[in-house]
Protein backbone atom coordinates (compact mmCIF):
# COMPACT_ATOMS: atom_id res chain seq x y z
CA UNK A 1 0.00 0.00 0.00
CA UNK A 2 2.72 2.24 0.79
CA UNK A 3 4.37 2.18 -2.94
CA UNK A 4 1.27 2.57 -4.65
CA UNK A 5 0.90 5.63 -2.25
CA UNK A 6 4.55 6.94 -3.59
CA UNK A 7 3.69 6.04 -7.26
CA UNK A 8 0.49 7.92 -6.72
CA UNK A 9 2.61 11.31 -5.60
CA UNK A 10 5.18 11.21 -8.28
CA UNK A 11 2.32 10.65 -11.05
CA UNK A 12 0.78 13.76 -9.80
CA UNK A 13 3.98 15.90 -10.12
CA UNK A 14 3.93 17.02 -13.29
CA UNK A 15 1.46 19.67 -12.60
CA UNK A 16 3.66 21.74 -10.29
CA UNK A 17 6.23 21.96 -13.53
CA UNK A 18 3.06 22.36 -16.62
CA UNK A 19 1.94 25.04 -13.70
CA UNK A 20 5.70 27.03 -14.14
CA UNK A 21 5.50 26.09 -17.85
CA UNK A 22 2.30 28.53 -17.86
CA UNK A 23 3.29 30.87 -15.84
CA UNK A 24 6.47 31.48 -18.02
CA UNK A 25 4.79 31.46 -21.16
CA UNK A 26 2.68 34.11 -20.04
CA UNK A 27 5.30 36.01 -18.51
CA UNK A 28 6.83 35.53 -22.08
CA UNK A 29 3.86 36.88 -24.11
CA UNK A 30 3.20 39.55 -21.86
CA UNK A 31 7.16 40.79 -22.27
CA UNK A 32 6.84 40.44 -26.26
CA UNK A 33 3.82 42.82 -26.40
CA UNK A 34 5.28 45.41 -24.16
CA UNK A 35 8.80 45.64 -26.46
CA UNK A 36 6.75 45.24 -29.66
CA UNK A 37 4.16 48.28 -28.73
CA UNK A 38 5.41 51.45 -29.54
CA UNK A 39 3.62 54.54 -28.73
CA UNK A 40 4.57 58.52 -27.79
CA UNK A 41 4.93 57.67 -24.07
CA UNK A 42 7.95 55.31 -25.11
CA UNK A 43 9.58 57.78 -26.94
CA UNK A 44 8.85 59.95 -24.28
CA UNK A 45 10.70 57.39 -21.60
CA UNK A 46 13.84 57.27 -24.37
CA UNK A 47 13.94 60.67 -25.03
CA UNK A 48 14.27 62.04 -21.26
CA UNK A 49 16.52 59.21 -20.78
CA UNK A 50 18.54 60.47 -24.19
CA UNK A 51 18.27 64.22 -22.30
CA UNK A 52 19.84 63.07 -18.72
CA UNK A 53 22.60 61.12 -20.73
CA UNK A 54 23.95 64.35 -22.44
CA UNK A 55 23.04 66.50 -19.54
CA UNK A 56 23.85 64.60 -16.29
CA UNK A 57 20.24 65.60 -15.39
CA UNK A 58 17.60 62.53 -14.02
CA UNK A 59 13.98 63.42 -15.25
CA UNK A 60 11.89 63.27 -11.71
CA UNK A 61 8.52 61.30 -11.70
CA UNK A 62 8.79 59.16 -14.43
CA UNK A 63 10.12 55.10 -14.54
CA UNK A 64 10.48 52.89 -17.00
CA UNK A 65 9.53 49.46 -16.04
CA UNK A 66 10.70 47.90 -19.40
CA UNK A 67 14.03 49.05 -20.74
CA UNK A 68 13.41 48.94 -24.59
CA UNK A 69 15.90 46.94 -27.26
CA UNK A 70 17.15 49.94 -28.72
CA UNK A 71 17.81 51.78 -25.72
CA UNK A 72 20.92 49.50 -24.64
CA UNK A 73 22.06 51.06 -28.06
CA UNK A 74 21.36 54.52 -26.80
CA UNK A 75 22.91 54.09 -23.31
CA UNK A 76 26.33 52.32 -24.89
CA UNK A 77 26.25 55.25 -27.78
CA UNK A 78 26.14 57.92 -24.70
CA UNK A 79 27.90 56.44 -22.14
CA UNK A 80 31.39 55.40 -24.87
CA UNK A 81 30.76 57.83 -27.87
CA UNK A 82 32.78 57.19 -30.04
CA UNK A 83 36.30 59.42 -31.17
CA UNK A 84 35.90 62.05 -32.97
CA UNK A 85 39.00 61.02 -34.68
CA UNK A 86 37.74 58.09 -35.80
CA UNK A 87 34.92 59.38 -38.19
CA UNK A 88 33.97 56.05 -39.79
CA UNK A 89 33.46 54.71 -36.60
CA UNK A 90 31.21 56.77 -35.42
CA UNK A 91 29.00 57.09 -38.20
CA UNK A 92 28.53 53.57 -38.66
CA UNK A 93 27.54 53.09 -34.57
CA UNK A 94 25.29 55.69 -35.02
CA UNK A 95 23.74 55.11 -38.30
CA UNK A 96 22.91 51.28 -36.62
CA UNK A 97 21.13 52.81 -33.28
CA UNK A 98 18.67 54.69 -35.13
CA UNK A 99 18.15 52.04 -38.01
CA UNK A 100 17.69 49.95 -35.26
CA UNK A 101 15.07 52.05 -33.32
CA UNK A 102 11.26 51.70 -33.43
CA UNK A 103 9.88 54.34 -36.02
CA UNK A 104 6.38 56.29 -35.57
CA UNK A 105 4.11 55.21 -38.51
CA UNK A 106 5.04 56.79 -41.38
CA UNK A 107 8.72 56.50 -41.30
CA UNK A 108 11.33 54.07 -42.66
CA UNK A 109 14.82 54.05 -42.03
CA UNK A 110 17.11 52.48 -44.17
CA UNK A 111 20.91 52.16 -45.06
CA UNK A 112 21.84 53.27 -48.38
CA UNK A 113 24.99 53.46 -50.48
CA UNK A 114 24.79 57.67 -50.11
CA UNK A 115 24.27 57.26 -46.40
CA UNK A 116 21.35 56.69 -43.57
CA UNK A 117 18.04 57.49 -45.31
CA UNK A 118 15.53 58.38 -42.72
CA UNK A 119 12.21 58.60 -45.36
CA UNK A 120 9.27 60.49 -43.70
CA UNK A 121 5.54 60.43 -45.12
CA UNK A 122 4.12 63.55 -45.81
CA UNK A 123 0.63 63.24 -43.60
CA UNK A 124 2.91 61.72 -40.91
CA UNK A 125 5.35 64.81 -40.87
CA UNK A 126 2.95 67.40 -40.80
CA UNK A 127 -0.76 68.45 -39.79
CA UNK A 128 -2.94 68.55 -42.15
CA UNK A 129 -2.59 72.27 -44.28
CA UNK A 130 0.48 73.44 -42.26
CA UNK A 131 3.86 73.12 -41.61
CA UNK A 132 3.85 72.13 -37.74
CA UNK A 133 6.07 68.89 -37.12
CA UNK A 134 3.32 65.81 -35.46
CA UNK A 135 4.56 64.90 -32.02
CA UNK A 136 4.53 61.61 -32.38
CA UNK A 137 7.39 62.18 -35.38
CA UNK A 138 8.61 65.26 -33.37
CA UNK A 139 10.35 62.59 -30.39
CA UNK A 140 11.80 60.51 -33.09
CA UNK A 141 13.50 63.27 -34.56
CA UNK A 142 14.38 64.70 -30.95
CA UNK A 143 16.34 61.16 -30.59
CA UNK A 144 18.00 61.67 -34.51
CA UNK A 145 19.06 65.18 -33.48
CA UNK A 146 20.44 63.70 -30.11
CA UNK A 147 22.59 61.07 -32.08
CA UNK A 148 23.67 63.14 -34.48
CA UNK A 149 24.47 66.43 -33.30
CA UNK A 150 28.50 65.34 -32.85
CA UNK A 151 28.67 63.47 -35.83
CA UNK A 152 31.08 65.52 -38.74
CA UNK A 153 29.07 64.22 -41.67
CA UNK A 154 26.70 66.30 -44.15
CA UNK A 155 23.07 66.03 -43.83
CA UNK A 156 21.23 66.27 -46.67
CA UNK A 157 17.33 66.91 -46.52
CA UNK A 158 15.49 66.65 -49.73
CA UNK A 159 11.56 67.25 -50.15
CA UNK A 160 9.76 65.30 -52.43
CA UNK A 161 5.77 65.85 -53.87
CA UNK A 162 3.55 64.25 -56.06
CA UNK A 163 2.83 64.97 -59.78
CA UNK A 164 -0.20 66.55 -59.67
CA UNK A 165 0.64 70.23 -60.16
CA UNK A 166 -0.10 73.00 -57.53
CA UNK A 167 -0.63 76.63 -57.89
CA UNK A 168 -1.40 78.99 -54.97
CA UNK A 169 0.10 82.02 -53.68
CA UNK A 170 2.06 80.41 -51.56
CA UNK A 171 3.45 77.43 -53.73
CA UNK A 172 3.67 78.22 -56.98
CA UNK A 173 5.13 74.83 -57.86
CA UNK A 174 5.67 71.87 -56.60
CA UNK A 175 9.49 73.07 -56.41
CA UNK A 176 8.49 76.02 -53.85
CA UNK A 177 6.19 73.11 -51.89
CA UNK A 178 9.04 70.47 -51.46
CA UNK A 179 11.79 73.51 -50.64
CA UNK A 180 9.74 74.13 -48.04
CA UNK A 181 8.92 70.92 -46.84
CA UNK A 182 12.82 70.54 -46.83
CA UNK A 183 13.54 74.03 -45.05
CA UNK A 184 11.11 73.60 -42.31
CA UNK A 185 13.13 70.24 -40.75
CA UNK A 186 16.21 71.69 -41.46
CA UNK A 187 15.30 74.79 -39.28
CA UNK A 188 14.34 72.49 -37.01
CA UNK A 189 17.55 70.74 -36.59
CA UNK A 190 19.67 74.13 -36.82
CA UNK A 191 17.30 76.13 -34.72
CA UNK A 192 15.43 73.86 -31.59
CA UNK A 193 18.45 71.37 -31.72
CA UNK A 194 21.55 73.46 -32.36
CA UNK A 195 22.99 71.63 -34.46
CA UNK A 196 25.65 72.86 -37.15
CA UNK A 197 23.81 74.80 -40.37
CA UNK A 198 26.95 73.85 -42.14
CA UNK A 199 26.44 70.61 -42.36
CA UNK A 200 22.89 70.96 -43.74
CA UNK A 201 21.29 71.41 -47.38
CA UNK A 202 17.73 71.35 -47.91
CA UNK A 203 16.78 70.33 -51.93
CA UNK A 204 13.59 70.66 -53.79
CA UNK A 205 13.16 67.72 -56.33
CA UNK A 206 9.30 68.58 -57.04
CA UNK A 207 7.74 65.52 -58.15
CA UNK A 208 10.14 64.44 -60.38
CA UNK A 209 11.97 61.69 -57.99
CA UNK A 210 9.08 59.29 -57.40
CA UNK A 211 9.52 55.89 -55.74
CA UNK A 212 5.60 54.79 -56.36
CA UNK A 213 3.23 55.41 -58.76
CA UNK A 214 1.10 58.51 -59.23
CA UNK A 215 -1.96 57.19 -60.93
CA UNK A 216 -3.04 55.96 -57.48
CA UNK A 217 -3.89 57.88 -54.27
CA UNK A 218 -1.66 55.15 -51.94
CA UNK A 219 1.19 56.01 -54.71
CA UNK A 220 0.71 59.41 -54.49
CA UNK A 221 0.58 59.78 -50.83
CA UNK A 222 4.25 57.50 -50.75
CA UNK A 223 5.51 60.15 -53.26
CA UNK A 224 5.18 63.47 -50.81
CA UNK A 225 7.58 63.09 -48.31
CA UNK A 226 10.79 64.51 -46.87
CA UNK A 227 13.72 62.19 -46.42
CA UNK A 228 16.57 62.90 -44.77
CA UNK A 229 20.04 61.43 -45.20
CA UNK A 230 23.07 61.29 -43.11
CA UNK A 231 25.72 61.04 -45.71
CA UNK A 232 28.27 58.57 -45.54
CA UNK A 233 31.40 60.96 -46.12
CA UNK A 234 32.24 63.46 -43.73
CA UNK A 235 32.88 66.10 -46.19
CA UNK A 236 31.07 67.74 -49.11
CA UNK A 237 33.06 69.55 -52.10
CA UNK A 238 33.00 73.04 -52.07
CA UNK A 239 31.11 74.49 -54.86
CA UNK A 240 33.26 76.02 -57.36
CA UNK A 241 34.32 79.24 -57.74
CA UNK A 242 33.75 81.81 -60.56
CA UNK A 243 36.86 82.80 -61.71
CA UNK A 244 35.20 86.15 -62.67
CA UNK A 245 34.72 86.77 -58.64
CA UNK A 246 38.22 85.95 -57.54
């Protein structure tokens, strides 16, 4: 009687170990969907963590409970930057933090042989009829600006429309709409972030660099946008000079 007792324990054991199986695999999903949601207050958590980094400042009342995949980047990039006499180096760890960050809607990032193309949608950039930057785009470019304020290389910011022309007082063209489109995050860099106006050109190719179709409205709407790209070389040539000037 006393080993079919025994056998009777053991054969009940297993659910004490299916019990920590469940537990885990919930612990598991519930882990997944917090990393793979991303939403303002994230960027919000990176961003004042990005801020006491460069500043030596702790932002009061807010914790993060989940430290997000890309902000071990962020912390290493910070906490080691990298020489600034080693150029190469430091583009390339900084060009794979933010290709490696989440991006609002809207935005792709992507490596390129000219550099790191950051491409931004038109109706995620801006409001609709004006030229104000949306916030949830607004804290990813905070973080860019962060990253790449100490970096030598050019920046080139090119705006990009549609093919359906436009005529108002205020655009002309297509040319004056894209400039602008290109200006405004330019200024934004140069003037809220500080950062270098030397390094930055803002381009106007109208519609006339398309990467989708125009004769629909979802190929029209991936047409206007402004991308942005962190050029591989550190330098630019200088434009040449008239000989007439001197």
């Amino acid at each position: 009687m006393k080993k079919k007792h025994e056998e009777h324990e053991n054969h009940e054991r297993w659910l004490v170990s299916y019990a920590d199986f469940i537990t885990l695999l919930f612990a598991f999903f519930v882990v997944m969907y917090a990393v793979s949601s991303v939403n303002e207050g994230k960027y919000k958590t990176l961003s004042e963590s990005l801020v006491s980094a460069f500043t030596n400042h702790k932002p009061i009342g807010h914790l993060s409970l989940i430290e997000l995949p890309f902000e071990k980047h962020v912390k290493e990039v910070v906490e080691e930057p990298p020489k600034v006499t080693d150029p190469i180096r430091a583009y390339l760890k900084i060009a794979n933090v933010i290709e490696t960050m989440p991006t609002p809607e809207g935005v792709v990032v992507k490596t390129t042989a000219r550099g790191l193309n950051i491409r931004i949608k038109e109706d995620a950039l801006f409001a609709s009829g004006s030229t104000h930057i949306q916030p949830a785009v607004k804290e990813f470019l905070d973080l860019v600006a962060g990253l790449v304020k100490d970096l030598p290389n050019h920046i080139s910011v090119e705006g990009h429309t549609d093919a359906r022309p436009i005529h108002t007082p205020t655009y002309p063209s297509n040319w004056e709409l894209a400039a602008s489109r290109a200006t405004t995050l330019v200024r934004y860099f140069t003037d809220v972030h500080g950062l270098d106006p030397q390094r930055f050109s803002a381009t106007s190719f109208a519609g006339y660099r398309p990467v989708a179709p125009n004769e629909t409205s979802e190929g029209r709407a991936a047409n206007r946008r402004v991308e942005i790209v962190v050029l591989r070389n550190t330098t630019i040539p200088e434009p040449s000079r008239n000989p007439l000037l001197g």
